[in-house]
Protein backbone atom coordinates (compact mmCIF):
# COMPACT_ATOMS: atom_id res chain seq x y z
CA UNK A 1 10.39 30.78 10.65
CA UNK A 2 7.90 28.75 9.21
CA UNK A 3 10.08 27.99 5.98
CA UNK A 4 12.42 27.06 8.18
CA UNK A 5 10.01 24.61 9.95
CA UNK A 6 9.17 23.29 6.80
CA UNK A 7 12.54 22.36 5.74
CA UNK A 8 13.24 20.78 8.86
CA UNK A 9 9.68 18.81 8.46
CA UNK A 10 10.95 17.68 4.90
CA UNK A 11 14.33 16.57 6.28
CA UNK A 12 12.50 14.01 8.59
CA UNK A 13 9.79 13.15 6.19
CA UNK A 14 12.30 12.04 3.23
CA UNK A 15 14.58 10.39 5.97
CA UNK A 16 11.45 8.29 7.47
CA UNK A 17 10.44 7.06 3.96
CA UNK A 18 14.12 6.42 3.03
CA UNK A 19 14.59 4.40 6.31
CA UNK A 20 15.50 0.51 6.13
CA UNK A 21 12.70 -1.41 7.09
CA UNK A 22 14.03 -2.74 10.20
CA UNK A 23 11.15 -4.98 11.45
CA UNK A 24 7.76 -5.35 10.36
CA UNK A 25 4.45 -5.03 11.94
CA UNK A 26 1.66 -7.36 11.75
CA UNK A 27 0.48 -9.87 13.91
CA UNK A 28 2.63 -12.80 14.89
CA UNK A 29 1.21 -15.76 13.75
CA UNK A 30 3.60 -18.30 14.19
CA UNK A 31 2.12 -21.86 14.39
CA UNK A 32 -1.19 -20.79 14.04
CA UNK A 33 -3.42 -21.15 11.45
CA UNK A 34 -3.41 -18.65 8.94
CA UNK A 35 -6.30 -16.39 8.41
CA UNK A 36 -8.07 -16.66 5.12
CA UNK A 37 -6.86 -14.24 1.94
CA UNK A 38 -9.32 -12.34 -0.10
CA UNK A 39 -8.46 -11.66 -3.71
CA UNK A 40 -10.33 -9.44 -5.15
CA UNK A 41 -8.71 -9.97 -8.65
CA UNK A 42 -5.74 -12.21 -9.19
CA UNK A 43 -3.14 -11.16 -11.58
CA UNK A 44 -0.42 -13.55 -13.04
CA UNK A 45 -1.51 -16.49 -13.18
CA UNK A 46 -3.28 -16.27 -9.46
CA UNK A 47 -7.07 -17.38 -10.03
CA UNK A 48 -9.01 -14.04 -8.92
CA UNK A 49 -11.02 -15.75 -5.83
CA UNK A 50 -8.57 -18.08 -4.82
CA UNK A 51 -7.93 -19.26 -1.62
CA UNK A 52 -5.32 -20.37 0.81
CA UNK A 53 -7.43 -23.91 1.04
CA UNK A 54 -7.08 -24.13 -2.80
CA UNK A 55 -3.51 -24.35 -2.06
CA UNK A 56 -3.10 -27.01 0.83
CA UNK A 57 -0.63 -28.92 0.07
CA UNK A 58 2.39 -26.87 -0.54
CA UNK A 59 3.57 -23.76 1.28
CA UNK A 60 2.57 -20.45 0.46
CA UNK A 61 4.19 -17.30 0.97
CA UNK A 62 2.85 -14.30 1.26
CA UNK A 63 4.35 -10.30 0.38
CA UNK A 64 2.19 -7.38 1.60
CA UNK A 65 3.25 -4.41 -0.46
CA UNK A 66 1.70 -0.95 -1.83
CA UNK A 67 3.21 0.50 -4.91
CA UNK A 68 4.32 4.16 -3.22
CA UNK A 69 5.78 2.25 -0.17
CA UNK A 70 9.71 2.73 -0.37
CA UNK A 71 10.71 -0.44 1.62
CA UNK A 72 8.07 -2.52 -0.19
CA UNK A 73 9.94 -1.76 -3.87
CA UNK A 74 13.39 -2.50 -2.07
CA UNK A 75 12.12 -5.72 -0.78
CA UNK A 76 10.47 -6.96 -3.91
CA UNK A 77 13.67 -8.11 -6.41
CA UNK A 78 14.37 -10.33 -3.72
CA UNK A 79 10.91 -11.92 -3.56
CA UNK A 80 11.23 -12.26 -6.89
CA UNK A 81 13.96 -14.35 -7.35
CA UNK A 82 12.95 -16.54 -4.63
CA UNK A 83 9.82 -16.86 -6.47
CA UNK A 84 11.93 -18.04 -9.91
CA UNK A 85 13.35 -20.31 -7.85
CA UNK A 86 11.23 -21.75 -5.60
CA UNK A 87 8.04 -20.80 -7.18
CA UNK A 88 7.15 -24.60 -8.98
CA UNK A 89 7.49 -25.99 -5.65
CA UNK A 90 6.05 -23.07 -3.44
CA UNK A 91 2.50 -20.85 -4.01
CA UNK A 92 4.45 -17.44 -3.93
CA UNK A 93 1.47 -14.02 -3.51
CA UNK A 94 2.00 -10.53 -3.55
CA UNK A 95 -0.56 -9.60 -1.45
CA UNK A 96 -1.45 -5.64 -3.46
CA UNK A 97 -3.31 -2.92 -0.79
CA UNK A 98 -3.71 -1.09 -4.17
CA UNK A 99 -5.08 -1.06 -7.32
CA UNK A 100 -4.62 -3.60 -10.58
CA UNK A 101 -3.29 -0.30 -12.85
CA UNK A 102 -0.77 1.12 -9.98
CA UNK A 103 0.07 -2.97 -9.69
CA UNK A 104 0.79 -3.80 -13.30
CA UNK A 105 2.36 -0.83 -14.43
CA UNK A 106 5.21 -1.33 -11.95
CA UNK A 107 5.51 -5.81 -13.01
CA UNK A 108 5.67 -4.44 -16.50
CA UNK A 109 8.27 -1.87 -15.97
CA UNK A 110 10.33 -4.06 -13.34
CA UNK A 111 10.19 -7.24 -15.68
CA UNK A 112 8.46 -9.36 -12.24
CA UNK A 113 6.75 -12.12 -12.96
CA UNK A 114 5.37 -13.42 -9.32
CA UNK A 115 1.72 -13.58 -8.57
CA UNK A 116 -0.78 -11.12 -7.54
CA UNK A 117 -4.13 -10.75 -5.66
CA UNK A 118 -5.08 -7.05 -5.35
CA UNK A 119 -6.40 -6.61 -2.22
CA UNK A 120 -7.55 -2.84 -3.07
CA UNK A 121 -9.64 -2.28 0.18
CA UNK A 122 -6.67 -4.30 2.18
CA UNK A 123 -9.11 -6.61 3.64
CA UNK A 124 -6.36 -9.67 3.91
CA UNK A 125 -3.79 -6.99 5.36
CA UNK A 126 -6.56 -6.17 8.24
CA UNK A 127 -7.25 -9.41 8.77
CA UNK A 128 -3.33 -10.17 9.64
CA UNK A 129 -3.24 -7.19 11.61
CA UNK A 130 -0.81 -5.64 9.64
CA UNK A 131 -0.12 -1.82 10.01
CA UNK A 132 3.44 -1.03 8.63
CA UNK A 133 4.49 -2.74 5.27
CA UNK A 134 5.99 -4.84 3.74
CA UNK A 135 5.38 -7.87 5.52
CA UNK A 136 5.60 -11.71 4.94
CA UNK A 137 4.37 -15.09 5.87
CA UNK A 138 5.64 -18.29 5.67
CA UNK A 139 2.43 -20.53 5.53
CA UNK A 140 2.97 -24.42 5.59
CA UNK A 141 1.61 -26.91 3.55
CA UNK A 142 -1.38 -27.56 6.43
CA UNK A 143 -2.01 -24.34 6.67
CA UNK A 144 -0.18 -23.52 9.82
CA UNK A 145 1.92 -20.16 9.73
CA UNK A 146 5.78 -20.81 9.89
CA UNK A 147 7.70 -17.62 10.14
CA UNK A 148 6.50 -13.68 10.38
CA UNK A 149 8.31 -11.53 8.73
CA UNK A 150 11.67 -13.55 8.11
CA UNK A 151 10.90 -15.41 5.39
CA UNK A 152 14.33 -17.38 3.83
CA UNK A 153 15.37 -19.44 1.29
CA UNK A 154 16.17 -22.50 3.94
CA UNK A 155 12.77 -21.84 5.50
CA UNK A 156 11.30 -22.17 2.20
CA UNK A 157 12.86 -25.32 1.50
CA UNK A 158 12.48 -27.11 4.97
CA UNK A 159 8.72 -26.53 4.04
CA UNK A 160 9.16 -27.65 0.74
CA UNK A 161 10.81 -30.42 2.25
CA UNK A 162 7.68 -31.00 5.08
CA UNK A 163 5.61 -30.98 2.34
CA UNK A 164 6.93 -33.62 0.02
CA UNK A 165 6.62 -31.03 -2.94
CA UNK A 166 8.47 -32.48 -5.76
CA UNK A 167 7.06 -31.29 -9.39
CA UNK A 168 4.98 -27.98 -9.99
CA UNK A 169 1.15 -28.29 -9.71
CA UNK A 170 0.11 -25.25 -11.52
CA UNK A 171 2.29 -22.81 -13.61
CA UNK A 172 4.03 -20.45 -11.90
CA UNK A 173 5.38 -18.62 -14.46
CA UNK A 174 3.32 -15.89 -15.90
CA UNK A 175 3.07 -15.67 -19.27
CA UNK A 176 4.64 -13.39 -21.82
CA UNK A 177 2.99 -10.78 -22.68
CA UNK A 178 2.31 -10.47 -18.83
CA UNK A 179 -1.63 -11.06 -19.45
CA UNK A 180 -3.60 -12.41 -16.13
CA UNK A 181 -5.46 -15.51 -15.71
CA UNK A 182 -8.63 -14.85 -13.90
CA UNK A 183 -10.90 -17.73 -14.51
CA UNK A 184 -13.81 -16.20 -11.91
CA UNK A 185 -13.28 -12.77 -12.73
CA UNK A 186 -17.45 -12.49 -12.31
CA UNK A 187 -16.79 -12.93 -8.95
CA UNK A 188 -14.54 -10.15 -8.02
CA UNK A 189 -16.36 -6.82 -7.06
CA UNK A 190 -15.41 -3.86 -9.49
CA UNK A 191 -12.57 -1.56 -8.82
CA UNK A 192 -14.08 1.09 -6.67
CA UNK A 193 -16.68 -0.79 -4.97
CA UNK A 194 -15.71 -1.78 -1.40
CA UNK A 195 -17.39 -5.32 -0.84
CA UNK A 196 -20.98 -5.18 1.38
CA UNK A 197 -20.54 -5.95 5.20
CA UNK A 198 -17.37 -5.30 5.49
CA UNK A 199 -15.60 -1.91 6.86
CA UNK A 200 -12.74 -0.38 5.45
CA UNK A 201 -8.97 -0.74 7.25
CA UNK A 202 -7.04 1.89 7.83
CA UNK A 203 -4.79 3.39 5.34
CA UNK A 204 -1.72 2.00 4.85
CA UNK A 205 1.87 2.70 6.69
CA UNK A 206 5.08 2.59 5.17
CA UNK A 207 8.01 0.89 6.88
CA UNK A 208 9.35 4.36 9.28
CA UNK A 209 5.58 5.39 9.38
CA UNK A 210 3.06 4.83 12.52
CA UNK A 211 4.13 6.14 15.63
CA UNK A 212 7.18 7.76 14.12
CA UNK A 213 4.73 10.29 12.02
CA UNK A 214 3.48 11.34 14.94
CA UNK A 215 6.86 11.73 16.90
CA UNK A 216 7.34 13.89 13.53
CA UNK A 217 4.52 16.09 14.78
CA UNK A 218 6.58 17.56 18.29
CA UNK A 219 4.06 18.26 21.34
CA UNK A 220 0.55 18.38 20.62
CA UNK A 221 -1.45 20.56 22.54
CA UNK A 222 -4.51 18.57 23.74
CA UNK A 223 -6.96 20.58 21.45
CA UNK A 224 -4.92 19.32 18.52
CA UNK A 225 -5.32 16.10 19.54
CA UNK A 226 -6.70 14.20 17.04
CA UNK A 227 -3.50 14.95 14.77
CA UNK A 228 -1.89 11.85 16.38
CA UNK A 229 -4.29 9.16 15.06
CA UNK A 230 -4.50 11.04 11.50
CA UNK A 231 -0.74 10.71 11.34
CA UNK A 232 -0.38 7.48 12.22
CA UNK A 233 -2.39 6.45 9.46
CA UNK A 234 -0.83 8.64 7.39
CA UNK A 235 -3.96 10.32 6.46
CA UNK A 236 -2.60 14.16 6.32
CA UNK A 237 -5.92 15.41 5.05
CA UNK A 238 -7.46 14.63 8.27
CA UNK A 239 -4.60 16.25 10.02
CA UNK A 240 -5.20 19.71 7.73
CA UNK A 241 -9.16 19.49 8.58
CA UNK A 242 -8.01 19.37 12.21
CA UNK A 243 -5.35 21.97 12.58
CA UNK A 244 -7.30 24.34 10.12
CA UNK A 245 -10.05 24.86 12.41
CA UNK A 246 -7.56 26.18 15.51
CA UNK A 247 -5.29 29.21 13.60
CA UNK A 248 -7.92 31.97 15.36
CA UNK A 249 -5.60 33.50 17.63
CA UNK A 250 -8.44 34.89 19.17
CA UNK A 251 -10.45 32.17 19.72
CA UNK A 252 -7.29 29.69 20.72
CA UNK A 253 -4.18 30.17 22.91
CA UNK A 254 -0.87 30.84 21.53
CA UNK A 255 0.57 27.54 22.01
CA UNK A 256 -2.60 25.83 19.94
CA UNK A 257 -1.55 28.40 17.27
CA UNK A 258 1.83 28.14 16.88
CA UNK A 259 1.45 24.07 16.97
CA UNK A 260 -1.61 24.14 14.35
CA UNK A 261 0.59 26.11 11.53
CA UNK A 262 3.34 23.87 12.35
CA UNK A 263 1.63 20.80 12.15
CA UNK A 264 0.37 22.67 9.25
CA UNK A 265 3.55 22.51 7.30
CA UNK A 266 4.49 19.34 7.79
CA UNK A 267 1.21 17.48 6.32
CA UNK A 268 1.67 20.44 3.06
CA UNK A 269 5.27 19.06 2.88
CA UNK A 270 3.91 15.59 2.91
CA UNK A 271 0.82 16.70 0.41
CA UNK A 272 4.15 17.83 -2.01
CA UNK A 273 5.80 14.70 -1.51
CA UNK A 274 3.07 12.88 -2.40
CA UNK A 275 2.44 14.70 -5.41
CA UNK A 276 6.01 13.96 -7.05
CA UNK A 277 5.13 9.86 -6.59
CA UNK A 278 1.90 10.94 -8.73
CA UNK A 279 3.79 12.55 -11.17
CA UNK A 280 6.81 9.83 -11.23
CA UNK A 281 4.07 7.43 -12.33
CA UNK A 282 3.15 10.07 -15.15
CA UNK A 283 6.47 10.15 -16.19
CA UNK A 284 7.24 6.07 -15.81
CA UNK A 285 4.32 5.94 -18.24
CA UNK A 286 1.28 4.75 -16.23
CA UNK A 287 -0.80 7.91 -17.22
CA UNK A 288 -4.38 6.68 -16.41
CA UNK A 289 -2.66 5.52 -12.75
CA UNK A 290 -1.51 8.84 -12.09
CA UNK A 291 -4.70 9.94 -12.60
CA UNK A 292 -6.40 7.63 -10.34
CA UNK A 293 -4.14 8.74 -7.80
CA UNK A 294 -4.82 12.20 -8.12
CA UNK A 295 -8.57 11.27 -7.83
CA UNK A 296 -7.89 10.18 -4.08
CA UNK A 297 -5.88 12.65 -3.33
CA UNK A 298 -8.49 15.13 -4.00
CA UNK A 299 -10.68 12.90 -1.94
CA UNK A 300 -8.47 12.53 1.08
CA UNK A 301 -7.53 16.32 1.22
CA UNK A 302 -11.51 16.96 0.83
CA UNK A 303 -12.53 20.31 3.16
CA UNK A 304 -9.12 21.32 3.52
CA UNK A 305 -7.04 24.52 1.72
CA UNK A 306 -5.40 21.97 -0.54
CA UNK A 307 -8.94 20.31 -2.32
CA UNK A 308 -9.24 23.43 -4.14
CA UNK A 309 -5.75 23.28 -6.59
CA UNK A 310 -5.91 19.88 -6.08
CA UNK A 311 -9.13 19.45 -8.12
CA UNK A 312 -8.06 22.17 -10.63
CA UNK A 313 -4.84 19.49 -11.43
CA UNK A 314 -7.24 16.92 -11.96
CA UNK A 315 -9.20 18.68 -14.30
CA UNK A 316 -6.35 19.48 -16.24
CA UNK A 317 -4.99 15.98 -16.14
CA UNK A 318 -8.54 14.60 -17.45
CA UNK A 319 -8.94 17.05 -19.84
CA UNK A 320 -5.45 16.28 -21.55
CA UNK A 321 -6.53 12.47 -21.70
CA UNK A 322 -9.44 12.96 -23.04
CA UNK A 323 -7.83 15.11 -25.68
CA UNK A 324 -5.32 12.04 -26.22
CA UNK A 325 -8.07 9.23 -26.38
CA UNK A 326 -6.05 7.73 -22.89
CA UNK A 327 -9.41 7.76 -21.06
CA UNK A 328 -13.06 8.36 -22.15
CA UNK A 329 -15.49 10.56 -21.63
CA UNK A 330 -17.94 9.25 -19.03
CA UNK A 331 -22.14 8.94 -21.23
C-alpha cells in the first residue's frame, strides 16, 4: 500500500513542478514605488551593490528566478532576448534567490548574457512579497512600478518611450569570456554569511508550489498540523521531523498513523526528486555546485531518517574532489 502511495505522491509531485506557470505571486505593485533591491554580488556587468536609484532614468526590469525552479528556466530564453533587444535602452536584472556557482554554471551552459544580482538570502524577493517564482516587474524610469508579472515587449517600449531613452548608458552586454564586473565587491557579504539585522525569508516556491503542496498532503489530522506550513515552503525536512515523531501506534490514534507514514512518503519522494536536480548539475558539469547543494540538503533534512545517508553522500562527494584537486582541503 504504501508503494502504491508513493507512486501516486510522485505522479502529483512531477506534475506540480511540470505545471505552466499560470500566474505569479508577489505583491502587486502597480504605480507604486518600487521597493529597494539588494545585490549581494552582481554578475555580468551589474555593479555588486547597485541600486534601483543608480538607475533612474531608464526602466528597469526585474526576473526573480532560482536555478532548480522549472517555470523559472522556461521563462528565462524569453527574458533573454528581450534583454538583447531592449537591453541598451532598458536596465534588464535577474534577480538570483541562489548562489553565484548554481547562477553561472547555468549562463555559461545556456549561452545568456543578461545581468545578475544574487540575492542568496532572497532579501529583494521578501521585500516584494514574493512567494511563488518566477516573477517580474516593470519599473519606470521614476521609479514607479508599471506592470506585475506581465512584462511585454510594447510595455517595455512605451517606457522606453516615457523615458526619452535613446543611446545605451552603460554596457549591457556582458563580456566574452562571461567574467563579472563587480567594482565594490568589498562590499558584498561572503557567500554563506546572511547579512546582520536582517532575518531570513522563507524558502523559495516554485510556480505549482504553495498551497498546492499542501493540497498534495490529503487531510491532516490536527496533531500533524504543522505539515501544512512546512509544505508550503517546501521545506520537507521539517515535514519528516514532524511526522517522525507521531508513527507510535501506541502513543497516537490510527488516523495520526496512517497520515504520518503517508505524509511520510511523499516528502522521501520529494527528498529523491531533489536529489536527481543535484546530480543533473554533477552531470551538466557544475561539480563544486552539486556539492554545495548537497551541503543544504544535509542541513535541511537535519534530525530526520534521511541526514544520516545524506551525510555519508557528501562525504563521498568531498572526498572524490579532493582526490581531483576540484575543491581544497579546509587548514
Amino acid at each position: 500500500m504504501r508503494r502504491l502511495l508513493a507512486a501516486a505522491a510522485l505522479a502529483v509531485v512531477t506534475s506540480a513542478l511540470l505545471a505552466p506557470h499560470a500566474r505569479a505571486e508577489g505583491r502587486n505593485l502597480t504605480g507604486q514605488p518600487a521597493p529597494e533591491i539588494y545585490v549581494q554580488q552582481g554578475l555580468y556587468t551589474l555593479p555588486t551593490g547597485c541600486t534601483l536609484q543608480s538607475f533612474r532614468g531608464r526602466p528597469v526590469i526585474l526576473k526573480f528566478f532560482f536555478t532548480n525552479c522549472p517555470a523559472c528556466r522556461e521563462s528565462l530564453p524569453d527574458f533573454e532576448r528581450l534583454f538583447r533587444q531592449y537591453g541598451t535602452r532598458a536596465q534588464f536584472i535577474a534577480v538570483a534567490y541562489d548562489n553565484r556557482y548554481a547562477v553561472e554554471s547555468m549562463w555559461r551552459r545556456l549561452g545568456y548574457t543578461m545581468p545578475i544580482a544574487i540575492d542568496e538570502y532572497g532579501l529583494t524577493a521578501q521585500r516584494y512579497g514574493i512567494t511563488t517564482y518566477p516573477t517580474s516587474y516593470l519599473v519606470g524610469a521614476d521609479g514607479v512600478v508599471r506592470s506585475y508579472d506581465v512584462v511585454t515587449a510594447g510595455l517595455i517600449e512605451r517606457e522606453i518611450a516615457r523615458a526619452g531613452v535613446v543611446a545605451p548608458a552603460v554596457a549591457a552586454a556582458a563580456p566574452a569570456s562571461g567574467a563579472s564586473v563587480n567594482p565594490t565587491a568589498s562590499a558584498a557579504p561572503a557567500i554563506g554569511a546572511a547579512p546582520k539585522g536582517l532575518g531570513a525569508p522563507a524558502a523559495p516556491v516554485a510556480a505549482g508550489g504553495g498551497e498546492r503542496n499542501v493540497t498534495e498532503l490529503g487531510e491532516i489530522p490536527p496533531a500533524l498540523a504543522g505539515v501544512a506550513d512546512a509544505a508550503r515552503q517546501n521545506d520537507y525536512g521539517a515535514v519528516l521531523r514532524i511526522v517522525e515523531q507521531h508513527f507510535d501506534d501506541k502513543a497516537e490514534s490510527a488516523e495520526v498513523v496512517r497520515a504520518a507514514h503517508r505524509i511520510e512518503d511523499i516528502a522521501i519522494q520529494r527528498s529523491e526528486r531533489r536529489k536527481l536536480k543535484i546530480q543533473e548539475r554533477w552531470k551538466l558539469g557544475d561539480q563544486r555546485g552539486a556539492y554545495e547543494q548537497i551541503g543544504v540538503m544535509v542541513e535541511d533534512f537535519r534530525g530526520t531518517r534521511l541526514e544520516r545517508p545524506l551525510r555519508e553522500w557528501a562525504d563521498r562527494v568531498k572526498a572524490d574532489l579532493l582526490a581531483r584537486g576540484v575543491i581544497a582541503a579546509a587548514r
